[in-house]
N, C-alpha and C. Protein backbone atom coordinates (compact mmCIF):
# COMPACT_ATOMS: atom_id res chain seq x y z
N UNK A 1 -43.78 -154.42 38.36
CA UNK A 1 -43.17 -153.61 37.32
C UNK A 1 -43.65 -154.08 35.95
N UNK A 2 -43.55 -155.39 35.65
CA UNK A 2 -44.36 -155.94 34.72
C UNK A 2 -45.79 -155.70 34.12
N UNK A 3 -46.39 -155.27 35.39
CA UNK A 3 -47.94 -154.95 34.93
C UNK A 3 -47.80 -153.70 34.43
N UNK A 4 -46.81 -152.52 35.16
CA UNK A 4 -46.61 -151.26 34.28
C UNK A 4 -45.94 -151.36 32.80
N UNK A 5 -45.51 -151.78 33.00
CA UNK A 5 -44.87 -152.05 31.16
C UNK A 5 -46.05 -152.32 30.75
N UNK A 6 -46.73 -153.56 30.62
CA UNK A 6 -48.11 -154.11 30.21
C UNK A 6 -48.73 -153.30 29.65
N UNK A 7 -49.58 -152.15 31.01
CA UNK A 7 -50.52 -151.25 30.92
C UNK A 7 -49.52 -150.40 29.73
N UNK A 8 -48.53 -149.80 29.54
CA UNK A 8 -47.70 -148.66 28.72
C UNK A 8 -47.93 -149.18 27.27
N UNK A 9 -47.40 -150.65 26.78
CA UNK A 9 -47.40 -151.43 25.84
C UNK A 9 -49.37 -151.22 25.22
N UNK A 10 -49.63 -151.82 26.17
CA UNK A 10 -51.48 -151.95 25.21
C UNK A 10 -51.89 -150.65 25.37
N UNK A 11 -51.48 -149.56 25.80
CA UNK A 11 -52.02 -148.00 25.22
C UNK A 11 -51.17 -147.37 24.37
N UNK A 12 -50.05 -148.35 23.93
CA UNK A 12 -49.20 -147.65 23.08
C UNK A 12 -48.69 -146.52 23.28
N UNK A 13 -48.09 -146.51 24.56
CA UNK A 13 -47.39 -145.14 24.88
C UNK A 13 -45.81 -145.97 25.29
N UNK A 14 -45.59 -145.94 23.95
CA UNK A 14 -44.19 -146.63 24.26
C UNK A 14 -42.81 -145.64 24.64
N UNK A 15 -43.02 -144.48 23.69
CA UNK A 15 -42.55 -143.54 23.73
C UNK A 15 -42.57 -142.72 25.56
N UNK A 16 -43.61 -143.09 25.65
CA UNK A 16 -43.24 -142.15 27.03
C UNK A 16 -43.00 -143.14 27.89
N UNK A 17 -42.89 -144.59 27.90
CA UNK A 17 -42.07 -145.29 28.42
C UNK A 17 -40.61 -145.17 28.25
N UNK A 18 -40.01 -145.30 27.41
CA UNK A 18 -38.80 -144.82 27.15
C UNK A 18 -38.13 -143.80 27.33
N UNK A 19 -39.56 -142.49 27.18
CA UNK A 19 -39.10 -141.32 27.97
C UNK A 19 -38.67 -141.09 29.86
N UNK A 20 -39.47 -142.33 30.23
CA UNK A 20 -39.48 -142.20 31.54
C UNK A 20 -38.24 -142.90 31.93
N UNK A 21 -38.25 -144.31 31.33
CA UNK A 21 -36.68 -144.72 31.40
C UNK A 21 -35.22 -144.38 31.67
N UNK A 22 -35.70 -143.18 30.24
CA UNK A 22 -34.39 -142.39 30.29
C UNK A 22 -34.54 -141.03 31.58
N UNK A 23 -35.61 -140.84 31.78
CA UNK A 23 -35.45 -139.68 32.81
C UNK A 23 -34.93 -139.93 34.37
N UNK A 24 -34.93 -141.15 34.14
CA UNK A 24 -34.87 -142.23 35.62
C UNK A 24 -33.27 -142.49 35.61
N UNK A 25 -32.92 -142.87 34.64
CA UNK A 25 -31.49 -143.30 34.25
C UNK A 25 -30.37 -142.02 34.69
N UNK A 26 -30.99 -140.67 33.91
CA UNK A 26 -30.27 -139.80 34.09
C UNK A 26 -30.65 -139.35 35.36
N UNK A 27 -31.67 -139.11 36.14
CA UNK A 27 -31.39 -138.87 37.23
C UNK A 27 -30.65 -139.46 37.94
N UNK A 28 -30.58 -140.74 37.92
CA UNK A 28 -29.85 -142.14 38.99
C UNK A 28 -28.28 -141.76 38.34
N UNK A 29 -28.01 -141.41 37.47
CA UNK A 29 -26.04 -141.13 36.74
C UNK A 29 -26.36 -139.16 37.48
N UNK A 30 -27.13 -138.27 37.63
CA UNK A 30 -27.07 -137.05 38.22
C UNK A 30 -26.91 -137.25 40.01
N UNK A 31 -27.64 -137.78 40.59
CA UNK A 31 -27.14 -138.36 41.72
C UNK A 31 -26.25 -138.77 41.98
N UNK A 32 -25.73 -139.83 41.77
CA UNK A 32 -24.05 -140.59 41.73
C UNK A 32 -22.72 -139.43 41.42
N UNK A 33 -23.04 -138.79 40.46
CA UNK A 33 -21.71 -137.83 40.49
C UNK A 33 -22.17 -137.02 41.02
N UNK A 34 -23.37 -136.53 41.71
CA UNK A 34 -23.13 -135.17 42.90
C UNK A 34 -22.79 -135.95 44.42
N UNK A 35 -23.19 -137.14 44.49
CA UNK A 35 -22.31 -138.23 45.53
C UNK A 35 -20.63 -138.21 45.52
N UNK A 36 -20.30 -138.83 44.51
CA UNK A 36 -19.10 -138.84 44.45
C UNK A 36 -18.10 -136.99 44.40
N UNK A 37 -19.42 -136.05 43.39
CA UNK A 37 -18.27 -134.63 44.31
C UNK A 37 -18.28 -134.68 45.37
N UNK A 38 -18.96 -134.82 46.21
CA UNK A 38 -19.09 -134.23 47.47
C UNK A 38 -18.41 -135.33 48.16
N UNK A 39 -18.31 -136.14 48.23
CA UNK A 39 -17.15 -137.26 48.65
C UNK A 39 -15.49 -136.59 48.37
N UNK A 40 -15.96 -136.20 46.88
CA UNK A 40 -14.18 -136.06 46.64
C UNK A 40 -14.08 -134.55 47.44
N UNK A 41 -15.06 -133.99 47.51
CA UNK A 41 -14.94 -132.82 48.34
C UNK A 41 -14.47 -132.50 49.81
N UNK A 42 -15.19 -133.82 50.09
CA UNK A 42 -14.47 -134.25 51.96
C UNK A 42 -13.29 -134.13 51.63
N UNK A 43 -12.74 -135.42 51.12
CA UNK A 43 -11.54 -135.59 51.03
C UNK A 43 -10.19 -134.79 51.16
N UNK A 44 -10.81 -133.85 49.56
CA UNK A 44 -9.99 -132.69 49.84
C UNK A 44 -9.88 -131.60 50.79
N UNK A 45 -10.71 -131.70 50.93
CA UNK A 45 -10.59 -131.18 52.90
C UNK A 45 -9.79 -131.42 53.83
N UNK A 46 -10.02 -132.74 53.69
CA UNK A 46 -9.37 -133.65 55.20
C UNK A 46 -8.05 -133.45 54.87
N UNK A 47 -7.39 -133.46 53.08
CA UNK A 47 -6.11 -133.23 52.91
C UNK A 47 -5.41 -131.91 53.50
N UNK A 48 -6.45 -130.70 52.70
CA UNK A 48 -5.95 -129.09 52.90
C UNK A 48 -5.57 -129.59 55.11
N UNK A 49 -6.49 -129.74 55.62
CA UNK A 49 -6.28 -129.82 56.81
C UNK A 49 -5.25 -130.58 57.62
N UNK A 50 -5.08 -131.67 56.60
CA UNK A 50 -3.45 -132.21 57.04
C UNK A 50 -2.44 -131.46 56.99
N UNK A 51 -2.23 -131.36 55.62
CA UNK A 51 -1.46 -130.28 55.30
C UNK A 51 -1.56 -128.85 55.94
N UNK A 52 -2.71 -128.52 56.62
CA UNK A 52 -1.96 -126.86 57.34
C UNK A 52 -1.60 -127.81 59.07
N UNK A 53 -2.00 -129.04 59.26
CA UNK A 53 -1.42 -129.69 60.58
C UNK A 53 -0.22 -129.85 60.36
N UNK A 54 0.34 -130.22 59.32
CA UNK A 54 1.59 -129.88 58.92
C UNK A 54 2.71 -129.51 59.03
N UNK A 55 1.86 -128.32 58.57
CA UNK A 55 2.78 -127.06 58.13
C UNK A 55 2.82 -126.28 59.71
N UNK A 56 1.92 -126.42 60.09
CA UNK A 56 1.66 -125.84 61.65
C UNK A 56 2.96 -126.08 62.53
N UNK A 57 2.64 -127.71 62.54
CA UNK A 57 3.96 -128.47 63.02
C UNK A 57 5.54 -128.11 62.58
N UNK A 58 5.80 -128.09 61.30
CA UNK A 58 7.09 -127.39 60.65
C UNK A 58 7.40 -126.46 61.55
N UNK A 59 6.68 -125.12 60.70
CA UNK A 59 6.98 -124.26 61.65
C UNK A 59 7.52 -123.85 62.99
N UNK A 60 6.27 -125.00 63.84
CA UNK A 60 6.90 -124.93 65.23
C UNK A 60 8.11 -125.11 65.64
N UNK A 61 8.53 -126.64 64.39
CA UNK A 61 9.91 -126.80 64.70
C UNK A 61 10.95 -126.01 64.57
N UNK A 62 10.81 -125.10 63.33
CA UNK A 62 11.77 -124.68 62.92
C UNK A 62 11.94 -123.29 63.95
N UNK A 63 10.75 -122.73 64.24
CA UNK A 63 10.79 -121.64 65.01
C UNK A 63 11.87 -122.07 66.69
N UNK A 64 11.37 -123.30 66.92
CA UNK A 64 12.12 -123.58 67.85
C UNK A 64 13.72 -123.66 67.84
N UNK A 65 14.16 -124.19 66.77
CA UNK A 65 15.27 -124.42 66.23
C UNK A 65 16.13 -123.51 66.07
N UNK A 66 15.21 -122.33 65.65
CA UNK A 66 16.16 -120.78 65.57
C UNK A 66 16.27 -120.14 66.74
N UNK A 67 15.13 -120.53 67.40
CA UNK A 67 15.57 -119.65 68.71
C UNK A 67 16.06 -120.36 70.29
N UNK A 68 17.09 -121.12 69.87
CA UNK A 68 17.65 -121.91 71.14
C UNK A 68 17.46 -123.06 71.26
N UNK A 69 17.74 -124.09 70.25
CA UNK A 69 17.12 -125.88 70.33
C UNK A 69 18.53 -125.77 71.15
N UNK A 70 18.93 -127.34 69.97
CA UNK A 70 20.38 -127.98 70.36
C UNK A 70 20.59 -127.44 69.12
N UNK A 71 21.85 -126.00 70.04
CA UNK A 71 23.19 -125.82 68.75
C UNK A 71 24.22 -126.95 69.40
N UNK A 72 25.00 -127.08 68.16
CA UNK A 72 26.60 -127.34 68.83
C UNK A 72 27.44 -126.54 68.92
């Protein structure tokens, strides 16, 4: 990596060193948060899907409940 700096430095293209820097940087921070949506994206998934296992479950109970559990 050293020898590339080197070579950038003695042709005086410092500028497009820095340009490249930064193009590298922001790609590597554009990656990471389309990682982390799509992570938080599972997630919220796995929640919605608890939640209709849920609600699925409720239901069942309650449906049961109205139509002949244990009255007293």
């Amino acid at each position: 990596m050293s020898d590339l700096i080197k070579i950038f430095t003695e042709r005086g293209d410092l500028a497009h060193l820095a340009l490249l820097l930064w193009a590298a940087a922001a790609s590597a921070g554009l990656w990471f948060a389309l990682r982390e949506m799509a992570a938080a994206s599972r997630r919220f998934d796995d929640f919605v899907h608890a939640l209709e296992l849920f609600n699925r479950r409720a239901r069942r109970r309650r449906d049961r409940d109205d139509n002949g559990g244990d009255h007293d």
